[in-house]
N, C-alpha and C. Protein backbone atom coordinates (compact mmCIF):
# COMPACT_ATOMS: atom_id res chain seq x y z
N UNK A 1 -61.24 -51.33 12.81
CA UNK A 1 -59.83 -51.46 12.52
C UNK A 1 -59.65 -51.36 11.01
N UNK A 2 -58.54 -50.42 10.21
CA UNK A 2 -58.59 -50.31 9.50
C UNK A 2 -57.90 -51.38 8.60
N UNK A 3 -58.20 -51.60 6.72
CA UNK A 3 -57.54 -52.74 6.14
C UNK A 3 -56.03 -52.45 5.98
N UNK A 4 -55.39 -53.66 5.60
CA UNK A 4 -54.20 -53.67 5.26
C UNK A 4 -53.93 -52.25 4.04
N UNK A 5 -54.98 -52.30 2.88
CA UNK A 5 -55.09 -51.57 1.95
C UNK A 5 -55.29 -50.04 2.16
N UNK A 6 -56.32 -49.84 3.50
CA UNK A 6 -56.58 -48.88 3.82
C UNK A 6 -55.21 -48.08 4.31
N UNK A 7 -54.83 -48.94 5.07
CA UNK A 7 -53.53 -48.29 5.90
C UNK A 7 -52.43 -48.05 5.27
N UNK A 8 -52.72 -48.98 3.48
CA UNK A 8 -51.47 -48.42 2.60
C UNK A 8 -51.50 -46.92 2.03
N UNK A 9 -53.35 -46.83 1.92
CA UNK A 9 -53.36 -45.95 0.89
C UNK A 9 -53.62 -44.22 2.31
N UNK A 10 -53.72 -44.71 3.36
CA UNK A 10 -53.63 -43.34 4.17
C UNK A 10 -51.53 -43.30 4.34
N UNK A 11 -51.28 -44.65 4.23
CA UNK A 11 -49.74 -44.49 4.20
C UNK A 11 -49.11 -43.35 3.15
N UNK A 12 -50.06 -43.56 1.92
CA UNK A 12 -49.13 -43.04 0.40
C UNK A 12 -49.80 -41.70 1.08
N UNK A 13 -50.72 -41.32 1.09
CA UNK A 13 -51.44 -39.63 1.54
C UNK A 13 -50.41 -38.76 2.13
N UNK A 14 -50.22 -39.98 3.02
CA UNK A 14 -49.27 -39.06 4.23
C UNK A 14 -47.99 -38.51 4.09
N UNK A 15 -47.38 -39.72 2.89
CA UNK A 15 -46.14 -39.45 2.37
C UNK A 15 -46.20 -38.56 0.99
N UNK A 16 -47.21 -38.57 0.55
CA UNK A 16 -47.44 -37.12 -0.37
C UNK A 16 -47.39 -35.55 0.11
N UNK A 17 -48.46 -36.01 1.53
CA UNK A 17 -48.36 -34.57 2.16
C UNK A 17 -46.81 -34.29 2.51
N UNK A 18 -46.24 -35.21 2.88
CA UNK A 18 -44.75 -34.72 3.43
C UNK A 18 -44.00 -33.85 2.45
N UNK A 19 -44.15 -34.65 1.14
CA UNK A 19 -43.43 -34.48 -0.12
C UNK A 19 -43.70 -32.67 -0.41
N UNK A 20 -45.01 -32.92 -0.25
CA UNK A 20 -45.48 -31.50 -0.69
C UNK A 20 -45.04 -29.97 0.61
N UNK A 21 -44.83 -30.61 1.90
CA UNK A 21 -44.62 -29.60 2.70
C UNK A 21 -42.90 -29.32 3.12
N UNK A 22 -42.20 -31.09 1.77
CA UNK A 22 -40.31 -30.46 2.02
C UNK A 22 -40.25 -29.56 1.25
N UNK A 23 -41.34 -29.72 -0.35
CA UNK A 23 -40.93 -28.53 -1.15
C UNK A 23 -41.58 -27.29 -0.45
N UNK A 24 -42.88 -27.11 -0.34
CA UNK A 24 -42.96 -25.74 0.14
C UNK A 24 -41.61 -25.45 1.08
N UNK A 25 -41.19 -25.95 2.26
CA UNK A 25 -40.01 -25.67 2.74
C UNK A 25 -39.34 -25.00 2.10
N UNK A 26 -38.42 -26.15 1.48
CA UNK A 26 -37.76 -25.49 0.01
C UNK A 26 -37.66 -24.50 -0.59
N UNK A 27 -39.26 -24.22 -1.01
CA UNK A 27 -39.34 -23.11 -1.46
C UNK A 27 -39.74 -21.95 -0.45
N UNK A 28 -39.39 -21.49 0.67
CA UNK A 28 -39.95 -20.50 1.52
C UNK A 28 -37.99 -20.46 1.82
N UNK A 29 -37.48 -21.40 2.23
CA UNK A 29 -35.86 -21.36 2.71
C UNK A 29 -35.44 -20.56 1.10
N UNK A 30 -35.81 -21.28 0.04
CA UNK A 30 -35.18 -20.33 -1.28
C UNK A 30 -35.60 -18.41 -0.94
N UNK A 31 -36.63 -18.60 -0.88
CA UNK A 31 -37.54 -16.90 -1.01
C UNK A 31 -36.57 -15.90 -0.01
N UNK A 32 -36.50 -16.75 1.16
CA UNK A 32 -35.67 -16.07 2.74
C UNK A 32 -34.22 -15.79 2.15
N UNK A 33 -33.71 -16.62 1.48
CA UNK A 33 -32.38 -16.27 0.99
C UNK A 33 -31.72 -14.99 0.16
N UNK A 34 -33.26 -15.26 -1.04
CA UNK A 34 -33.42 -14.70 -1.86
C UNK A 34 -33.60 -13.09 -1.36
N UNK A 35 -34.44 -12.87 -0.33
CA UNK A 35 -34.53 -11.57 0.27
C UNK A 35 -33.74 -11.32 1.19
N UNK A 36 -32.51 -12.14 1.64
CA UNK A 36 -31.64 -11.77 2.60
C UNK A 36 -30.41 -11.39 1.60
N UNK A 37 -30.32 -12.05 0.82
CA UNK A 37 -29.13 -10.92 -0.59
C UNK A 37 -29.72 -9.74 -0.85
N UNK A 38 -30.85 -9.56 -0.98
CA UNK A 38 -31.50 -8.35 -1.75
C UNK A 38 -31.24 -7.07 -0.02
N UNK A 39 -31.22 -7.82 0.63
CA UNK A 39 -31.46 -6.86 2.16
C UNK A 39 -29.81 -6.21 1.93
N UNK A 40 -28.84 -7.35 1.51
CA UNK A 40 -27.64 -6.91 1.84
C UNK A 40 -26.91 -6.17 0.80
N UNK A 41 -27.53 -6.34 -0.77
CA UNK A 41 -27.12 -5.48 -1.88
C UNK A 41 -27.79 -4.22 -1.52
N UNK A 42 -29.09 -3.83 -0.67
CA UNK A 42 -29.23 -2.61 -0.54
C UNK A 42 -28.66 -1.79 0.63
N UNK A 43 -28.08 -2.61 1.44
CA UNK A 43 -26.85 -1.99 2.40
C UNK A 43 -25.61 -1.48 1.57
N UNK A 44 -25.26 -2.35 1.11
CA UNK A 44 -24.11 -2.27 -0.01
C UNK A 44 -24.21 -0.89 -0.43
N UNK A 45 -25.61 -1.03 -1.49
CA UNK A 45 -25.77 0.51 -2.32
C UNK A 45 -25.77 1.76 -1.16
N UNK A 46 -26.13 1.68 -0.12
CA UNK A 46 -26.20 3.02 0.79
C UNK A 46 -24.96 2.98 1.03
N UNK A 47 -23.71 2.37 0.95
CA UNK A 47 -22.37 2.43 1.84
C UNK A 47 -21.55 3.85 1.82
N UNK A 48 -21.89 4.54 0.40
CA UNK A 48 -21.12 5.78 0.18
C UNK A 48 -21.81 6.40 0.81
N UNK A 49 -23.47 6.43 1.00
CA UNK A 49 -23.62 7.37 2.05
C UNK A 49 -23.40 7.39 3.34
N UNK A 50 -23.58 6.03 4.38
CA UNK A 50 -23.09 6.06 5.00
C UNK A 50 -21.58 6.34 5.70
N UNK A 51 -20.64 6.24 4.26
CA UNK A 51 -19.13 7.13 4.02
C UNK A 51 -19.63 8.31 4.75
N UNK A 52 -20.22 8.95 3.97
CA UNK A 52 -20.29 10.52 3.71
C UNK A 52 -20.41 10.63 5.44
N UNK A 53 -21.69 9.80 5.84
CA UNK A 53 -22.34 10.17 7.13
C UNK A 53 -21.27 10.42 8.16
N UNK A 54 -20.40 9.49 8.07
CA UNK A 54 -19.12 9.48 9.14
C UNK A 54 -18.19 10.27 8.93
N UNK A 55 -17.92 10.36 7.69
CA UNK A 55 -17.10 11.09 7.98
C UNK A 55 -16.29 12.34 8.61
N UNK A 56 -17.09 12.94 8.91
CA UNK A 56 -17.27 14.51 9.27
C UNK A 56 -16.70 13.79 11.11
N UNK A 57 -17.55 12.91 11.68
CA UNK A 57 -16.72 11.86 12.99
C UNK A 57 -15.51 11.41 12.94
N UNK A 58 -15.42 11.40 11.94
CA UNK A 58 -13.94 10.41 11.75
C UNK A 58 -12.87 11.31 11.51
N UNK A 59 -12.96 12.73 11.21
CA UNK A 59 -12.34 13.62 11.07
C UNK A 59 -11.89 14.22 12.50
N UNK A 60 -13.39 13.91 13.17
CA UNK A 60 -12.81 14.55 14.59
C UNK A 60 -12.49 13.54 15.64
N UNK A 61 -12.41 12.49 15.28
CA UNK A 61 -11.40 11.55 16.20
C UNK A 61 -9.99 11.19 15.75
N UNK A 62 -10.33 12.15 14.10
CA UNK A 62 -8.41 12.28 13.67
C UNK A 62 -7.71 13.26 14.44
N UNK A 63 -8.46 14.72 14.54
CA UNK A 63 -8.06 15.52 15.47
C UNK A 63 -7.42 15.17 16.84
N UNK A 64 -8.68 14.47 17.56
CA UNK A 64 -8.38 14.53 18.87
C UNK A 64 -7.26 13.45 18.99
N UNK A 65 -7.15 12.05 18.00
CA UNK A 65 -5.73 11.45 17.81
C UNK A 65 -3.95 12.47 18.02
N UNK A 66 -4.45 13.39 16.93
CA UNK A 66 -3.18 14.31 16.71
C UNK A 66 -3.13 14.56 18.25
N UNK A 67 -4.07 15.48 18.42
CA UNK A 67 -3.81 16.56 19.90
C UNK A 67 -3.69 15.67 20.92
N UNK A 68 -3.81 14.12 21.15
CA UNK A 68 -3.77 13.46 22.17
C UNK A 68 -2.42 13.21 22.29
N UNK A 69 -1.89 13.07 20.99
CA UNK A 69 -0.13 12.49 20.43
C UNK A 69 0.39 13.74 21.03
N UNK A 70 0.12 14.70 20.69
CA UNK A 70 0.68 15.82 20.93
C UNK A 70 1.08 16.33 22.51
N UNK A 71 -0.02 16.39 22.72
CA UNK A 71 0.20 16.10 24.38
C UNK A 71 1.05 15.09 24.53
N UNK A 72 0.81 13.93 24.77
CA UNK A 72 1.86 12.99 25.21
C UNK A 72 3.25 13.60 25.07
N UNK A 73 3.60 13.43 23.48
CA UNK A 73 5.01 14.00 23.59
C UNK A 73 5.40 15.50 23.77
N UNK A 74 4.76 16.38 24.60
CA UNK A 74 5.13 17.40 25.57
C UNK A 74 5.08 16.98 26.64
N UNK A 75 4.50 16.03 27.29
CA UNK A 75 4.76 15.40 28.21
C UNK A 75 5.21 14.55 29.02
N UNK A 76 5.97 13.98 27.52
CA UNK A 76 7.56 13.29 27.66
C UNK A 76 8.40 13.44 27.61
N UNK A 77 8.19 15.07 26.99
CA UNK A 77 9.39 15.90 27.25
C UNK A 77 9.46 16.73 28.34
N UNK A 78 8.48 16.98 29.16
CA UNK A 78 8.53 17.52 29.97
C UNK A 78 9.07 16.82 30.89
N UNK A 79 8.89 15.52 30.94
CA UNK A 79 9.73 14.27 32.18
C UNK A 79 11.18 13.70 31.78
N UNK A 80 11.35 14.17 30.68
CA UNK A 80 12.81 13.90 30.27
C UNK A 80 13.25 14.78 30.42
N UNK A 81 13.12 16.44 30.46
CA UNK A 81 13.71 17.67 31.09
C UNK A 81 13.93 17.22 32.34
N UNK A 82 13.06 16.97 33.17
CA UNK A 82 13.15 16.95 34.60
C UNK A 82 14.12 15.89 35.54
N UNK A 83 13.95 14.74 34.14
CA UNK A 83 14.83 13.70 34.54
C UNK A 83 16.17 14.13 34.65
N UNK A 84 16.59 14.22 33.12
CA UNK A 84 18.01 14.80 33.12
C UNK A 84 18.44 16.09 33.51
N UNK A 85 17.67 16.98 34.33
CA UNK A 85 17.73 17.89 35.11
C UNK A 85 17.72 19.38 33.99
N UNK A 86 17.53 18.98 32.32
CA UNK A 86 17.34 20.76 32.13
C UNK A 86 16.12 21.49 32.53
N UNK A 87 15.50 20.68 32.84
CA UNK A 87 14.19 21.58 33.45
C UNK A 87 14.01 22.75 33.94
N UNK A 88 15.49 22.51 34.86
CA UNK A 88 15.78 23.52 36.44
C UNK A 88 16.57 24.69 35.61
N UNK A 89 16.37 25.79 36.83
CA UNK A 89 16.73 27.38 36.22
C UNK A 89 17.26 27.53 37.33
């Protein structure tokens, strides 16, 4: 059975090791941070290219916007002819 003294001084050990494994913590949660800004400033810097990348898509879902509009309203005019009867010949 161990002494009163003994059990102080494996007490202080234990609470050193702790001490020593909040900072490593500490310092590994700092590092993760540290490389999760650096992950997101280099997203950042690619953004104009990724601009560029889309765009050329985004052009053609402006199109098919127009020509979808477009349709519609020939085809609300075509039911408003019919409604109010100029349709007919």
């Amino acid at each position: 059975m161990p002494t009163l003294k003994e059990y102080k001084a494996h007490r202080k050990e234990l609470k050193a090791q702790i001490k020593e494994v909040k900072a490593t913590l500490k310092r590994l949660e700092k590092e993760l941070e540290s490389e999760r800004l650096d992950m997101q400033h280099e997203e950042i810097d690619h953004l104009d290219e990724y601009f560029d990348q889309a765009e050329p898509h985004l052009m053609d879902v402006k199109k098919l916007g127009v020509s979808a509009i477009d349709d519609f309203k020939k085809s609300v005019a075509k039911l408003m002819g019919s409604i109010t009867g100029s349709g007919k010949k």
